[in-house]
C-alpha atoms as a PDB file:
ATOM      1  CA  UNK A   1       0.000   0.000   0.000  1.00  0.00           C
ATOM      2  CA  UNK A   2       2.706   3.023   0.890  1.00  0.00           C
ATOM      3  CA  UNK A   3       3.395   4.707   4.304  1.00  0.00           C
ATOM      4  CA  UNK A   4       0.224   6.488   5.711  1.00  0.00           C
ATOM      5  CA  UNK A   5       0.813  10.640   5.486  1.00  0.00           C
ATOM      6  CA  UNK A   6       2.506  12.214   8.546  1.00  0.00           C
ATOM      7  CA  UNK A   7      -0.379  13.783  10.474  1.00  0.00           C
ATOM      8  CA  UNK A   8       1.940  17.205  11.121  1.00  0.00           C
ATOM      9  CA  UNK A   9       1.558  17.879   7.362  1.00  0.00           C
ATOM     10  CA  UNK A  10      -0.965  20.187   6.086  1.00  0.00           C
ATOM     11  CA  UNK A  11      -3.220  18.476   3.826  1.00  0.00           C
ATOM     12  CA  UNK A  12      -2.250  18.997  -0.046  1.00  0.00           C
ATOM     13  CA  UNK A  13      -3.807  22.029  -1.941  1.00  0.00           C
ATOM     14  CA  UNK A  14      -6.062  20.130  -4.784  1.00  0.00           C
ATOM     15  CA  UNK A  15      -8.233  22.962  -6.366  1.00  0.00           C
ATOM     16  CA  UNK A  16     -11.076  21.577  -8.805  1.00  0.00           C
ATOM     17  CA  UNK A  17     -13.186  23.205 -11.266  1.00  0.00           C
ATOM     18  CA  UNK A  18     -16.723  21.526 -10.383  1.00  0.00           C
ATOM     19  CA  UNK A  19     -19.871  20.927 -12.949  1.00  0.00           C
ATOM     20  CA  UNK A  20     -22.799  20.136 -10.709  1.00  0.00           C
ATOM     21  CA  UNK A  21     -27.150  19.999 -11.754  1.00  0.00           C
ATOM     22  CA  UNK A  22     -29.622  21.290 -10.876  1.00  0.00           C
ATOM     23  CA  UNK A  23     -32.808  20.547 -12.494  1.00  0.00           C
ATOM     24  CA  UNK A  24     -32.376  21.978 -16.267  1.00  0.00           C
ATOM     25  CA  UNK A  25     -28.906  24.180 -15.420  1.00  0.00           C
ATOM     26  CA  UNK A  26     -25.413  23.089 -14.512  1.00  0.00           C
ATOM     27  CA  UNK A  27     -23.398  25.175 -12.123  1.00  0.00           C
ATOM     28  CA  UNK A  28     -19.005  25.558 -13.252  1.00  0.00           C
ATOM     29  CA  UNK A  29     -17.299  26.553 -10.086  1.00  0.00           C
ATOM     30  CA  UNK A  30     -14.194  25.845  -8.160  1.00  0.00           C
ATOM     31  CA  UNK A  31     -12.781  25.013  -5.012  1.00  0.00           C
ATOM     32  CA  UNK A  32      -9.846  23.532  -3.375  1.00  0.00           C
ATOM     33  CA  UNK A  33     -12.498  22.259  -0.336  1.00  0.00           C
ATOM     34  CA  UNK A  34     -15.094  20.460  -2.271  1.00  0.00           C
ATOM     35  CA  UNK A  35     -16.986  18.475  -0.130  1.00  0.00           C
ATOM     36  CA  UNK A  36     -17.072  21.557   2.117  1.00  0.00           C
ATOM     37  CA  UNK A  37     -18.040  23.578  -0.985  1.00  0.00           C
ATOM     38  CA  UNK A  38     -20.955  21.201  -2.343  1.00  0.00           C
ATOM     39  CA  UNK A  39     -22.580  21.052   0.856  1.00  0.00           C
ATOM     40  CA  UNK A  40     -23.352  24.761   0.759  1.00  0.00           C
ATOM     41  CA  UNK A  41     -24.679  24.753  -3.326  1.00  0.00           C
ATOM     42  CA  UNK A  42     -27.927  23.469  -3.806  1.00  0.00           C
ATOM     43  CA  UNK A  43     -27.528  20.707  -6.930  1.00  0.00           C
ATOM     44  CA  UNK A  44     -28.755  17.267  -7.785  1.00  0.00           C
ATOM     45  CA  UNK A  45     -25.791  15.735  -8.860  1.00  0.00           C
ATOM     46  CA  UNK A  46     -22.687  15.979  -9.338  1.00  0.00           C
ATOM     47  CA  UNK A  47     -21.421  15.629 -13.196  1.00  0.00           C
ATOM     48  CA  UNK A  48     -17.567  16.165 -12.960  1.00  0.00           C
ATOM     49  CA  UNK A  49     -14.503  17.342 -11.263  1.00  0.00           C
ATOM     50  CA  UNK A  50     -11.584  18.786 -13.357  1.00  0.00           C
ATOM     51  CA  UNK A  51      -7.796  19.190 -11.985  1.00  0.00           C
ATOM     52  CA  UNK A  52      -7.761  23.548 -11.997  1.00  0.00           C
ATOM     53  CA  UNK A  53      -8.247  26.436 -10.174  1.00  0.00           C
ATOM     54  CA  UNK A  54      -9.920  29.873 -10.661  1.00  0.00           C
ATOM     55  CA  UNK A  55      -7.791  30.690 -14.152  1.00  0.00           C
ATOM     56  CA  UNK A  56      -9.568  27.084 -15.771  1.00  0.00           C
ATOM     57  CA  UNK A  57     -13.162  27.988 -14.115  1.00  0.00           C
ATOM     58  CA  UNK A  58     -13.202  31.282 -15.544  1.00  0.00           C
ATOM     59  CA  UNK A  59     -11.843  30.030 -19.014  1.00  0.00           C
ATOM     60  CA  UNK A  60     -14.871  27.328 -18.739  1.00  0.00           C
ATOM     61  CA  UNK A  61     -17.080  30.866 -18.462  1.00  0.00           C
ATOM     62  CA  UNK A  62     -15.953  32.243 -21.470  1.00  0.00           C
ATOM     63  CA  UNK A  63     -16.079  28.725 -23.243  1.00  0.00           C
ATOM     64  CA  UNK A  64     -19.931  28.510 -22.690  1.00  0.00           C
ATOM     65  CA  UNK A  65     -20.478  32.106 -22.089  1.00  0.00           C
ATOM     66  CA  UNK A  66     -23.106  31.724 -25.002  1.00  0.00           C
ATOM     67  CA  UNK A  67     -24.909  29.235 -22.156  1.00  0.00           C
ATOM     68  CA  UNK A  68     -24.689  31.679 -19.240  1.00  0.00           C
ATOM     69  CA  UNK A  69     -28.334  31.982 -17.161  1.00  0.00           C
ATOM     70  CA  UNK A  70     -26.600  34.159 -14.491  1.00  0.00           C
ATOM     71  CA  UNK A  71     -23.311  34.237 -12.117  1.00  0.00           C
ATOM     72  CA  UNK A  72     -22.355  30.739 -12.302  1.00  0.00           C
ATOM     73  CA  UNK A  73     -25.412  28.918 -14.187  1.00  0.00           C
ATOM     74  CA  UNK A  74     -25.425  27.633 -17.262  1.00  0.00           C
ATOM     75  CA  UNK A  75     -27.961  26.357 -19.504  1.00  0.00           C
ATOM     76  CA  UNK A  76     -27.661  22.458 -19.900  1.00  0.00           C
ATOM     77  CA  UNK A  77     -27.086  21.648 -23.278  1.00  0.00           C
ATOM     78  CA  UNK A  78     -25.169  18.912 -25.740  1.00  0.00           C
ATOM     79  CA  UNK A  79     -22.195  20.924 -25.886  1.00  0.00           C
ATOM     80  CA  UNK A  80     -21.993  21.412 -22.344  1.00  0.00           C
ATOM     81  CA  UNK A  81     -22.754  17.690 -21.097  1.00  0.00           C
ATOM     82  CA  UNK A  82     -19.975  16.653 -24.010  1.00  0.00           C
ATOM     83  CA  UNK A  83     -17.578  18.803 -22.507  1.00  0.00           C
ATOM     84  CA  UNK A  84     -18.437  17.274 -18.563  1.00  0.00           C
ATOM     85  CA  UNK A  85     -17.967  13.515 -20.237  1.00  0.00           C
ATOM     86  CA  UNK A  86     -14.791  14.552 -21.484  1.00  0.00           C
ATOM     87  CA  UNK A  87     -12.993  15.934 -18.631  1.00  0.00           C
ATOM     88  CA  UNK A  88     -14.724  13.163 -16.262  1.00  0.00           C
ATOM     89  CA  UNK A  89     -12.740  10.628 -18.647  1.00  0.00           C
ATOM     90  CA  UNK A  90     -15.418   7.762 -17.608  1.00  0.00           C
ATOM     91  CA  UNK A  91     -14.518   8.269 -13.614  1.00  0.00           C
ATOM     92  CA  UNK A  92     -16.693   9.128 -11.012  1.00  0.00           C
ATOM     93  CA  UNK A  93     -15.901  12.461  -9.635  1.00  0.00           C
ATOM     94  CA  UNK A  94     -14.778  11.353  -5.823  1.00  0.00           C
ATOM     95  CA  UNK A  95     -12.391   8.972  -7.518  1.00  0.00           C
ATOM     96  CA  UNK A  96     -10.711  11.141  -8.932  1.00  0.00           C
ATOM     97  CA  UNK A  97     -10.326  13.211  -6.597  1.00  0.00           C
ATOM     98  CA  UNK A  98      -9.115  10.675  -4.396  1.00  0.00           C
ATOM     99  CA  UNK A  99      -6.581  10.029  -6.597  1.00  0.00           C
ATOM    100  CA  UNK A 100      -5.328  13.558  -7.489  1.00  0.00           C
ATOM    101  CA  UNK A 101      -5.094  13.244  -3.525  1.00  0.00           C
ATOM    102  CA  UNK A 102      -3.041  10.624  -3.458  1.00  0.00           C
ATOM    103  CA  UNK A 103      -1.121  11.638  -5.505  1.00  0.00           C
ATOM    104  CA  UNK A 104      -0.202  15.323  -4.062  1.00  0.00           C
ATOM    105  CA  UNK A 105       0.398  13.112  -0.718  1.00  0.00           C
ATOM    106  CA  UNK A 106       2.858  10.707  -3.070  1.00  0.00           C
ATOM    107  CA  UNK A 107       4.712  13.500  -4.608  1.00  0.00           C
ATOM    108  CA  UNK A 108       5.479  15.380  -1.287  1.00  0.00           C
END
């Protein structure tokens, strides 16, 4: 398995760009606490995480700026959902996550 992290160490820094639904919309946001995060946005499901901070998020805003509803809320269309299966490669979202973890702890 590998040695468990040292519990002086700061947890690593993963920030995410996250796609979550909510009934006909799907909300692009980040956060480098996302189960913290999620809890707080009201959503259905959650669609996709994707390795990035605020630079990516906002580049996802002007990519489907055509799609914007308000602040953060986009309309859910083809082009959109394409997009989510892409950067989800096939892998639920907390698994990668978990990894991208795992590996931050691994590289230390």
């Amino acid at each position: 398995m590998g040695d468990a992290p040292d519990p002086d160490l700061p947890p690593p820094r993963i920030d995410v760009v996250y796609y979550v639904r909510w009934r006909e919309r799907i909300k692009i946001g980040t956060s480098h606490r996302p189960r913290q995060r999620l809890s707080a946005v009201r959503h259905e499901e959650l669609l996709a995480f994707e390795r990035g901070g605020r630079d990516l998020e906002q580049q996802r805003h002007r990519e489907f700026a055509d799609l914007r509803e308000g602040g953060e809320w986009f309309r859910a269309d083809a082009r959109l959902f394409a997009h989510i299966v892409a950067v989800g490669q096939g892998a639920a979202p907390w698994e990668s996550y978990a990894r991208w973890v795992a590996e931050a702890y691994r590289d230390r």
